[in-house]
Protein backbone atom coordinates (compact mmCIF):
# COMPACT_ATOMS: atom_id res chain seq x y z
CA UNK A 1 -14.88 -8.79 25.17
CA UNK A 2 -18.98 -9.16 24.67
CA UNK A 3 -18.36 -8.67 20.85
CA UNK A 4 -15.58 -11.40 20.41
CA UNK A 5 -18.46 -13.54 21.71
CA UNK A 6 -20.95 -12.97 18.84
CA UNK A 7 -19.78 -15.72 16.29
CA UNK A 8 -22.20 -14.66 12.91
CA UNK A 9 -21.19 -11.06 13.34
CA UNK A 10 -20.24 -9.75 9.28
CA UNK A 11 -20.20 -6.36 9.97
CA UNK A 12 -18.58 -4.18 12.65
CA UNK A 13 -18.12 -0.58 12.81
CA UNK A 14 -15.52 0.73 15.49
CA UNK A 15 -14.45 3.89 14.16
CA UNK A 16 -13.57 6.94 16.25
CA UNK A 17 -13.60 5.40 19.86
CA UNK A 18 -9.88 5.39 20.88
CA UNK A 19 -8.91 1.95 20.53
CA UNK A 20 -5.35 1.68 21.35
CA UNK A 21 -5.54 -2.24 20.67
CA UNK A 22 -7.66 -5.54 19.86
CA UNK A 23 -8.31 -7.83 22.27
CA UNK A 24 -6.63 -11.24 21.44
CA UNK A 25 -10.23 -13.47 21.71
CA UNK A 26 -10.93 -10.13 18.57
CA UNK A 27 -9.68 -13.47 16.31
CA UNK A 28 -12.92 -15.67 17.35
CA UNK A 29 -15.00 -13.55 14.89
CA UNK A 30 -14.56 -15.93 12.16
CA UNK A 31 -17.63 -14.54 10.01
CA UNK A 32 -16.42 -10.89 10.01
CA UNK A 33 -16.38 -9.88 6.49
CA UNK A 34 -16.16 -6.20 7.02
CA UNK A 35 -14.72 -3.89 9.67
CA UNK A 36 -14.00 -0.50 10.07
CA UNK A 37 -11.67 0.80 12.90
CA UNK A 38 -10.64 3.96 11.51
CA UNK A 39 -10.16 7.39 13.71
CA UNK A 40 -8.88 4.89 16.45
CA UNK A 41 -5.43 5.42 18.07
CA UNK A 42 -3.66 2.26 17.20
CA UNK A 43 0.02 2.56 16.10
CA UNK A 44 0.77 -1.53 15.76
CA UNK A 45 -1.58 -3.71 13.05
CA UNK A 46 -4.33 -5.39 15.68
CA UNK A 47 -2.31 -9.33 15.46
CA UNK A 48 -5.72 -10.92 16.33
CA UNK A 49 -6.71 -9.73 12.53
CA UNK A 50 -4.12 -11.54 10.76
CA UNK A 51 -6.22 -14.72 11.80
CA UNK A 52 -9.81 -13.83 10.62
CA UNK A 53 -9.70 -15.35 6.60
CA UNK A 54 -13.17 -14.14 5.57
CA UNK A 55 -12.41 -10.66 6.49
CA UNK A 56 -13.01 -8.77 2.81
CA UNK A 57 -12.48 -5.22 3.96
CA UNK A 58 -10.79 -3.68 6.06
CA UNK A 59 -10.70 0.26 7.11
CA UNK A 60 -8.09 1.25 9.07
CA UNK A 61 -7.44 5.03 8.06
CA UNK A 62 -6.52 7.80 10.57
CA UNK A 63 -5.27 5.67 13.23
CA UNK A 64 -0.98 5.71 13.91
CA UNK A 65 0.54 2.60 11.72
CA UNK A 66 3.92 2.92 10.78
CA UNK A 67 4.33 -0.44 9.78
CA UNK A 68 2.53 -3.57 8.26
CA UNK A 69 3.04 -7.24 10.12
CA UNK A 70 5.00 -8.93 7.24
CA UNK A 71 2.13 -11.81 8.08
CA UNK A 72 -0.18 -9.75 6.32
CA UNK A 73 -0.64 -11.60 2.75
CA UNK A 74 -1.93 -14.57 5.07
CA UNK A 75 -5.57 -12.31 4.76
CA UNK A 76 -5.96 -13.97 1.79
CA UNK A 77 -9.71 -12.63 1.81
CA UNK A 78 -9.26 -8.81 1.85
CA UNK A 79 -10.10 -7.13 -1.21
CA UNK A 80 -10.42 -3.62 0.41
CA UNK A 81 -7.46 -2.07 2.42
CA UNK A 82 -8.32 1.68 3.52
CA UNK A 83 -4.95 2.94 4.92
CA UNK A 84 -4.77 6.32 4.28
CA UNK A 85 -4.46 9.09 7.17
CA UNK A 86 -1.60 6.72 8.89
CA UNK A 87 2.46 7.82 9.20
CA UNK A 88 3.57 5.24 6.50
CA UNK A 89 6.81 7.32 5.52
CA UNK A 90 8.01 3.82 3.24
CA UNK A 91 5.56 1.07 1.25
CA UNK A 92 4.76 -1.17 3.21
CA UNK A 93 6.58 -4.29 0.98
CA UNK A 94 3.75 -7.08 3.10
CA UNK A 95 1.59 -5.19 0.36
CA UNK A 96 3.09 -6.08 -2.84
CA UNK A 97 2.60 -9.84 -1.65
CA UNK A 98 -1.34 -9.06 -1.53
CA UNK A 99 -2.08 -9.65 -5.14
CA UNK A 100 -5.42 -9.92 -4.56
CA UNK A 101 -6.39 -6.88 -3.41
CA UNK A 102 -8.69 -4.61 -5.58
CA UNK A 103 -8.92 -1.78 -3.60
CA UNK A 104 -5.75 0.34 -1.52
CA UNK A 105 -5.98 3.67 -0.24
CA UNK A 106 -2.50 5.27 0.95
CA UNK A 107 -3.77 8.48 0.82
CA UNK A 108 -2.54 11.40 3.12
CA UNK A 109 0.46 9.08 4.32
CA UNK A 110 3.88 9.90 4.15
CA UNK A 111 5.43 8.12 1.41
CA UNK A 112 8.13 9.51 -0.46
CA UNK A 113 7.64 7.23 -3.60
CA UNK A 114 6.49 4.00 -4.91
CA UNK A 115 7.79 0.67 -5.56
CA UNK A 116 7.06 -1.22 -8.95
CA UNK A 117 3.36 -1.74 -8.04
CA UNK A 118 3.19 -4.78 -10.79
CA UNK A 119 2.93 -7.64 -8.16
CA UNK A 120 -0.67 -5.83 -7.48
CA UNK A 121 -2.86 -6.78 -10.70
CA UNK A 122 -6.04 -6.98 -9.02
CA UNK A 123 -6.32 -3.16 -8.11
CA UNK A 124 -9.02 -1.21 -9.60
């Protein structure tokens, strides 16, 4: 709860330290720009996220998602979205509303194909 406290934070690095959740107060970082939670044990996307705006990047990779929160185009910051390592067997289809995203990384996931990725113009 000490970080959720620390309103200028930009940066955070949580990786590998077997988060199972986010605290709710997690949404008071309102200057986060870039955080990286990846290795963690989380199967549900943290809901405190979907509130932080400025958030640019995001790394959630080897954790346990299934599933995107169909709230998830309301991160109308994130340009980065590091997914890969995760048990996605389907698209997620909150993704293909995210046409701003330049970056998405699905790798090592198990998808067995691809919608029409069109909607998705900004990725590089």
């Amino acid at each position: 709860d000490g970080l959720c406290r620390l309103p200028r934070l930009t940066r955070l690095y949580l990786g590998g330290n077997r988060l199972l959740a986010l605290p709710a107060d997690f949404a008071q970082l309102q200057s986060l720009r870039c955080l990286w939670i990846e290795g963690n044990f989380l199967r549900r996307f943290p809901r405190p996220l979907l509130r932080l705006v400025a958030l640019q990047s995001l790394q959630m990779g080897d954790n346990r998602l299934r599933a995107l929160p169909a709230e998830l185009p309301r991160m109308t910051g994130l340009r980065g979205l590091w997914l890969y390592g995760n048990r996605f067997e389907e698209f997620p289809p909150a993704l293909l509303r995210m046409g701003r995203l330049h970056i998405l990384d699905l790798d090592r996931n198990r998808l067995g194909g691809f919608p029409d990725l069109h909607p998705l113009r900004a990725l590089r």
